[in-house]
Protein backbone atom coordinates (compact mmCIF):
# COMPACT_ATOMS: atom_id res chain seq x y z
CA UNK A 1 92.42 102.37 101.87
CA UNK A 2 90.42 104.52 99.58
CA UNK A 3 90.73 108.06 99.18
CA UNK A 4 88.10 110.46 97.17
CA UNK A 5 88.74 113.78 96.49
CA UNK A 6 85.80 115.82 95.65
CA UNK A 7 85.73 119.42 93.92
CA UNK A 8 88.95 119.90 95.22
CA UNK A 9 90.46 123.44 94.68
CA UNK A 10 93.46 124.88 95.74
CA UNK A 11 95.74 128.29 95.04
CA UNK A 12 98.79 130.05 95.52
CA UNK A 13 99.01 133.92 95.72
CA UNK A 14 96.15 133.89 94.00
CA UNK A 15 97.18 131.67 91.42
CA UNK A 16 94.78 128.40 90.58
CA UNK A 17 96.62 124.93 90.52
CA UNK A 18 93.71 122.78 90.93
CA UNK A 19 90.13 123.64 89.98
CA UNK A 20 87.47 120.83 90.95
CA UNK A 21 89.53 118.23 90.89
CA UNK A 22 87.65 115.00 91.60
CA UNK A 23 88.54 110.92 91.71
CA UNK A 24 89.03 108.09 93.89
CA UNK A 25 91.63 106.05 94.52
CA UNK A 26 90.14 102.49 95.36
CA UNK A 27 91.81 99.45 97.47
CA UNK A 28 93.50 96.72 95.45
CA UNK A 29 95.15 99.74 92.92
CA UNK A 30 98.50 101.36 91.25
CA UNK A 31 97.87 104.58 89.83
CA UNK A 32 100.21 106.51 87.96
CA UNK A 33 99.64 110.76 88.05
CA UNK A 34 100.61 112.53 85.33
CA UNK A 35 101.27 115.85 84.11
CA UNK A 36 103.57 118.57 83.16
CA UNK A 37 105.95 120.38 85.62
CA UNK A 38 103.54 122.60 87.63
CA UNK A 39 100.08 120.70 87.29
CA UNK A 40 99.64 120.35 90.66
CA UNK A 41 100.80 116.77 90.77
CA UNK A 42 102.57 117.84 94.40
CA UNK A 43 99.90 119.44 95.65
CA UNK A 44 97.71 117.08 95.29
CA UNK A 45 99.66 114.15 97.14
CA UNK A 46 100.38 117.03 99.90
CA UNK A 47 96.95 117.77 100.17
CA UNK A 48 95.99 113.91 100.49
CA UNK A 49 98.83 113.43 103.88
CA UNK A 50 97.24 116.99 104.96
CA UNK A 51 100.31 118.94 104.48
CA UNK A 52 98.00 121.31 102.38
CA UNK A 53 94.78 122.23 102.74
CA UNK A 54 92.24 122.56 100.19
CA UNK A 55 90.33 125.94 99.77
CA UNK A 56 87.42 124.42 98.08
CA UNK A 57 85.88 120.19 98.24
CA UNK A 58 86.83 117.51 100.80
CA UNK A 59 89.25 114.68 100.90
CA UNK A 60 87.72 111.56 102.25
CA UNK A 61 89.52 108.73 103.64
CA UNK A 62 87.40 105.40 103.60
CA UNK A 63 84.24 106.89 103.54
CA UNK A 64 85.17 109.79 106.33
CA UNK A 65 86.35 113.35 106.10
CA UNK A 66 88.99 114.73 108.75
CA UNK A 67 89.47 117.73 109.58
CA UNK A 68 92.70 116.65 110.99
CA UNK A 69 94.12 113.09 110.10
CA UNK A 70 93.82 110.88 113.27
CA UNK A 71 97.18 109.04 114.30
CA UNK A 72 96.38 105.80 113.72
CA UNK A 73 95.06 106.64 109.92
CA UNK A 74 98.06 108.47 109.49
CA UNK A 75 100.34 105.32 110.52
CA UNK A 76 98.73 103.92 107.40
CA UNK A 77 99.97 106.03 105.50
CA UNK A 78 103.71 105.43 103.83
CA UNK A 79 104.66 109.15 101.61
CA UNK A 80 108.10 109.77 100.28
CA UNK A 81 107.90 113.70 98.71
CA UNK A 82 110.16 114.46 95.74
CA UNK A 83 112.43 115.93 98.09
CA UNK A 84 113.26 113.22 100.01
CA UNK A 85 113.07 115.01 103.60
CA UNK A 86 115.52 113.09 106.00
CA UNK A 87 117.18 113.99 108.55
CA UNK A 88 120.67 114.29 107.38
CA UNK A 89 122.39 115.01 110.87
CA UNK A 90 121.28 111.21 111.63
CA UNK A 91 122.62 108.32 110.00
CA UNK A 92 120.19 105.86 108.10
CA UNK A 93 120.03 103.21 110.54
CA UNK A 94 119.06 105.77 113.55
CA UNK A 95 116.84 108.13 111.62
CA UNK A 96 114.91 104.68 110.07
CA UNK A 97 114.64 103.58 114.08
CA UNK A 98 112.82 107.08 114.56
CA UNK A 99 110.87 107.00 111.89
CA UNK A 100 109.35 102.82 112.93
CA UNK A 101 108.73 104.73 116.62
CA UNK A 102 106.72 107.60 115.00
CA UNK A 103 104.58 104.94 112.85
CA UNK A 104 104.32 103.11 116.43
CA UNK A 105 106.18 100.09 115.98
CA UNK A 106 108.62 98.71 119.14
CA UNK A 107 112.26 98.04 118.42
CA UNK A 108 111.71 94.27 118.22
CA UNK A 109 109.09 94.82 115.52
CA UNK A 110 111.14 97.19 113.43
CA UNK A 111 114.80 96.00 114.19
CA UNK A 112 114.31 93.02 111.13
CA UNK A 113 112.45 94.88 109.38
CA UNK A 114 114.87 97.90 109.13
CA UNK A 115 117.71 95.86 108.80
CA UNK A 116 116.18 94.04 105.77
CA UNK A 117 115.60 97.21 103.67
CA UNK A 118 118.83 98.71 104.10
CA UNK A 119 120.04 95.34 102.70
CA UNK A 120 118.06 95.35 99.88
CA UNK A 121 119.04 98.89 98.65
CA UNK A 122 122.55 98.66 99.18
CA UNK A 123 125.88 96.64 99.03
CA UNK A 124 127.65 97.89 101.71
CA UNK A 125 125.05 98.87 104.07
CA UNK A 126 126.03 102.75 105.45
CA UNK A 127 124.32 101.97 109.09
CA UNK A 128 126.64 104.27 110.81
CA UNK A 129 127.16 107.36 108.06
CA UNK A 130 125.76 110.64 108.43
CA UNK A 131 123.21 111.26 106.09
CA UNK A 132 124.57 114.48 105.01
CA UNK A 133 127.07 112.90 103.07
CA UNK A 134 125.10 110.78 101.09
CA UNK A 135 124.49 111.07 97.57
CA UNK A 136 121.05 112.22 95.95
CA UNK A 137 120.16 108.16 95.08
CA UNK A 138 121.05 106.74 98.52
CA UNK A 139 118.72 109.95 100.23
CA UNK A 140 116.35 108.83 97.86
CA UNK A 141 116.62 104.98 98.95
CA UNK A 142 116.71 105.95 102.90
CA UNK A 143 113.74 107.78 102.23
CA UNK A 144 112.06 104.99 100.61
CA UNK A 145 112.96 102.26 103.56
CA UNK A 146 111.36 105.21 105.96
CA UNK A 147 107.93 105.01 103.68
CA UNK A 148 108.11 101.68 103.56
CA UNK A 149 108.79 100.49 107.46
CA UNK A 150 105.41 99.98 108.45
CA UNK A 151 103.79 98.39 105.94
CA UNK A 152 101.48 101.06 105.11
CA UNK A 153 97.83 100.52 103.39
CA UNK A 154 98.47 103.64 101.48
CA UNK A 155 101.58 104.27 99.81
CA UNK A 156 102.39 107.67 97.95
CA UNK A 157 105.36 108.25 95.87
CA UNK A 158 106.40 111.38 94.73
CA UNK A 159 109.41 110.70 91.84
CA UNK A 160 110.49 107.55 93.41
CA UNK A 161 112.84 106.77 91.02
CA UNK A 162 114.94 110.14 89.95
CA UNK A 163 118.00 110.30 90.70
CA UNK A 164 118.69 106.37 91.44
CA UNK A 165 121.19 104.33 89.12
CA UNK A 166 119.87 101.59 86.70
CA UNK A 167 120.08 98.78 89.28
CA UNK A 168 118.36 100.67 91.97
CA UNK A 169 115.75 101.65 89.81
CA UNK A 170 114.95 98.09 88.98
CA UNK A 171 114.86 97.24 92.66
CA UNK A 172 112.54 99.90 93.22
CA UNK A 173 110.26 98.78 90.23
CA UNK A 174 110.04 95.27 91.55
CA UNK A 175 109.36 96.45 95.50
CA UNK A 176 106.62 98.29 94.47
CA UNK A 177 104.92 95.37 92.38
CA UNK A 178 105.68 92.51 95.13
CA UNK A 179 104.14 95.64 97.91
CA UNK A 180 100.84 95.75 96.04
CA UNK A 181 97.79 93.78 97.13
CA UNK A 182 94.15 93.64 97.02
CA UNK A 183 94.24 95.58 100.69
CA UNK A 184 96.53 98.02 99.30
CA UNK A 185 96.49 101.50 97.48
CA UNK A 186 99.50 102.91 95.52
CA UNK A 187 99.63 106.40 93.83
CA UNK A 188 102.99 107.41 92.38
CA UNK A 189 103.57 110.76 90.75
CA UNK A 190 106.50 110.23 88.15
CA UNK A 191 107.67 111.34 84.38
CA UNK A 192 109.15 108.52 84.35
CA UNK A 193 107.12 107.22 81.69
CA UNK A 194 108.63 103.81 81.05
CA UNK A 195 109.13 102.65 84.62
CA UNK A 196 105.32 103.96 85.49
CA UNK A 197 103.89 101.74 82.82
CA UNK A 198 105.65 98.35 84.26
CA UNK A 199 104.18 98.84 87.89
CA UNK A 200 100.43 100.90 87.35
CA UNK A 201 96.99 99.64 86.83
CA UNK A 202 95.45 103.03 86.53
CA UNK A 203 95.86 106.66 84.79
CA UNK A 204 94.95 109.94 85.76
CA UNK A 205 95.92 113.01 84.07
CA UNK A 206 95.98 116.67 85.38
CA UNK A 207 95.97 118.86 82.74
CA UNK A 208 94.19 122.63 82.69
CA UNK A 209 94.21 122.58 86.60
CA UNK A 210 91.75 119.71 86.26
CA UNK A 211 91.81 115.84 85.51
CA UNK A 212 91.24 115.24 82.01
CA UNK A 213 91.80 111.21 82.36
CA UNK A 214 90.92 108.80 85.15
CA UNK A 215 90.51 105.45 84.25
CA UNK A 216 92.59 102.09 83.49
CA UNK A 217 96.04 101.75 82.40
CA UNK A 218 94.25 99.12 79.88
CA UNK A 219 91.95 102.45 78.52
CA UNK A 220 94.70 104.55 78.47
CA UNK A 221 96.17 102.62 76.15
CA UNK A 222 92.97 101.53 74.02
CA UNK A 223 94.00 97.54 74.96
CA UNK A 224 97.31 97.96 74.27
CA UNK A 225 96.65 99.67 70.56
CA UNK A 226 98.63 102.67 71.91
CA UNK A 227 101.94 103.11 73.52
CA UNK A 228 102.18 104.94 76.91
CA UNK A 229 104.39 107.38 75.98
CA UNK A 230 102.36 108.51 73.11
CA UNK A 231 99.09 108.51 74.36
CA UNK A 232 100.92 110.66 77.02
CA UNK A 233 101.76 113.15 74.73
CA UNK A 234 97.94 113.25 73.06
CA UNK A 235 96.79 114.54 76.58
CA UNK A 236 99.35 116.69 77.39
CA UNK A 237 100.75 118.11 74.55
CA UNK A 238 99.20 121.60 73.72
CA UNK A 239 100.63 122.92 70.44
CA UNK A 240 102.52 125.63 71.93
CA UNK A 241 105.29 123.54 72.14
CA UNK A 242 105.43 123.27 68.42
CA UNK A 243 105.73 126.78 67.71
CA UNK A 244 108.50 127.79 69.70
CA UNK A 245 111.68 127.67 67.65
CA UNK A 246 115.92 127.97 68.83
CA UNK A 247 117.18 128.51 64.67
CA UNK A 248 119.69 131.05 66.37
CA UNK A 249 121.55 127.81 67.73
C-alpha cells in the first residue's frame, strides 16, 4: 500500500504540531520516523488510521483520498499505538479471537494463526489470563499478535519495542524483517535508535513541525560514512540543549 500525505497540518488548542508536512510511503518499504518527544510523530500515524483528522492537506491511500476509510482498506491496515490499547477485562487468546473477527477473518482462518503468535512471544503461553494482570512487555506483545493477525499490507508501529526484555526485543526485530515484502509497507515510530537501524530502509525526520529528512536509510547515513545515532543527533539536536546546565548537583 502507499500512503502520501500532502501539506498536511494539524493543531491542538491552537498549538501547531505539524505544518505542511508532505511524503510518501511507497510499497516494498521500512521507514523509520524520527523525532523528539512532541514532534508529532503520534499524530501523524493517528492521522494516517483516521483517528485524527487533518485541518489542512489530504492523506491518500493508493492513489485515493477518503473521507472516511472504507472497511476493507482498513482490514489492511495492522497499527499498534504506543499505548498498547487492549482490552484488559479479556484474556489474550479471546480478545486476539475478536480482534481476527473485526479484520474479517473466520475462526478456522485465525485459530492457527492466533495460536502461532502467542507461541512465538511467549514460553508459557497465558491463553486463559486476564489481561489486566499482565505486565507492560506482555500488553505490548498481545498488542503486537492483534496488529499482526491479518497479515496486513500496511503495518504501523508506534514504540514497538519499549518496554519488552532483551529476548523479546530480538523476536520483535526479526518478525518485522521476515513480515516485510515487496507488497508490503512498514512505518515504525521509535527512539530506539539501534533496533530502528537493523530493520529500516528509509528515514524521515520531523523536526520544526515539518520533515526536514525523507530519503534512504543508505543517505541518511552518507553510504555508511556516518553512524545512525549521530547523524540523528545532526538533525535533531538544536543547541539549546547545550546550554542548559545542573552545577547545583
Amino acid at each position: 500500500m502507499e500512503v502520501k500525505l500532502n501539506s498536511v497540518g494539524k493543531s491542538f488548542n491552537s498549538k501547531v504540531v505539524l505544518q505542511d508536512v508532505s511524503f510518501t510511503l511507497k510499497t516494498g518499504k521500512a521507514y523509520a520516523l524520527l523525532g523528539k518527544n512532541g514532534a508529532g510523530k503520534s499524530t501523524i500515524l493517528n492521522l494516517i488510521v483516521q483517528l485524527l483528522q487533518p485541518e489542512k492537506g489530504s492523506i491518500g491511500y493508493d492513489g485515493v483520498i477518503y473521507k472516511d476509510l472504507p472497511t476493507e482498506l482498513k482490514r489492511k491496515v495492522g497499527f499498534l499505538s504506543e499505548q498498547g490499547n487492549i482490552i484488559e477485562d479479556l484474556d489474550a487468546l479471546n480478545y486476539l479471537k475478536l480482534m481476527a473477527l473485526l479484520y474479517g477473518l473466520t475462526p478456522a482462518e485465525s485459530e492457527d494463526r492466533i495460536n502461532e503468535l502467542l507461541q512465538y512471544f511467549f514460553e508459557d503461553v497465558p491463553y486463559k489470563k486476564r489481561m489486566a494482570s499482565f505486565s507492560t512487555g506482555m500488553k505490548k506483545k498481545v498488542a503486537l499478535c492483534a496488529a499482526l493477525v491479518h497479515k496486513p499490507d500496511f503495518l504501523i508501529l508506534d514504540e514497538p519495542f519499549t518496554g519488552l526484555d532483551p529476548f523479546s526485543v530480538k523476536k520483535v526485530i526479526e518478525l518485522i524483517l521476515q513480515y516485510q515484502s515487496p507488497s508490503r509497507t512498514v512505518l515504525i515510530a521509535s527512539h530506539d535508535l539501534a533496533h530502528l537501524s537493523k530493520v529500516i530502509t528509509d528515514v524521515l525526520v520531523i523536526r520544526d513541525n515539518s520533515v526536514v529528512f525523507d530519503d534512504t536509510m543508505d543517505a541518511f547515513t552518507d553510504h555508511q560514512e556516518v553512524q545512525f545515532e549521530d547523524r540523528y543527533f545532526e538533525y535533531l539536536q538544536t543547541g539549546k540543549e547545550q546550554n542548559s546546565s545542573l552545577q547545583w548537583l
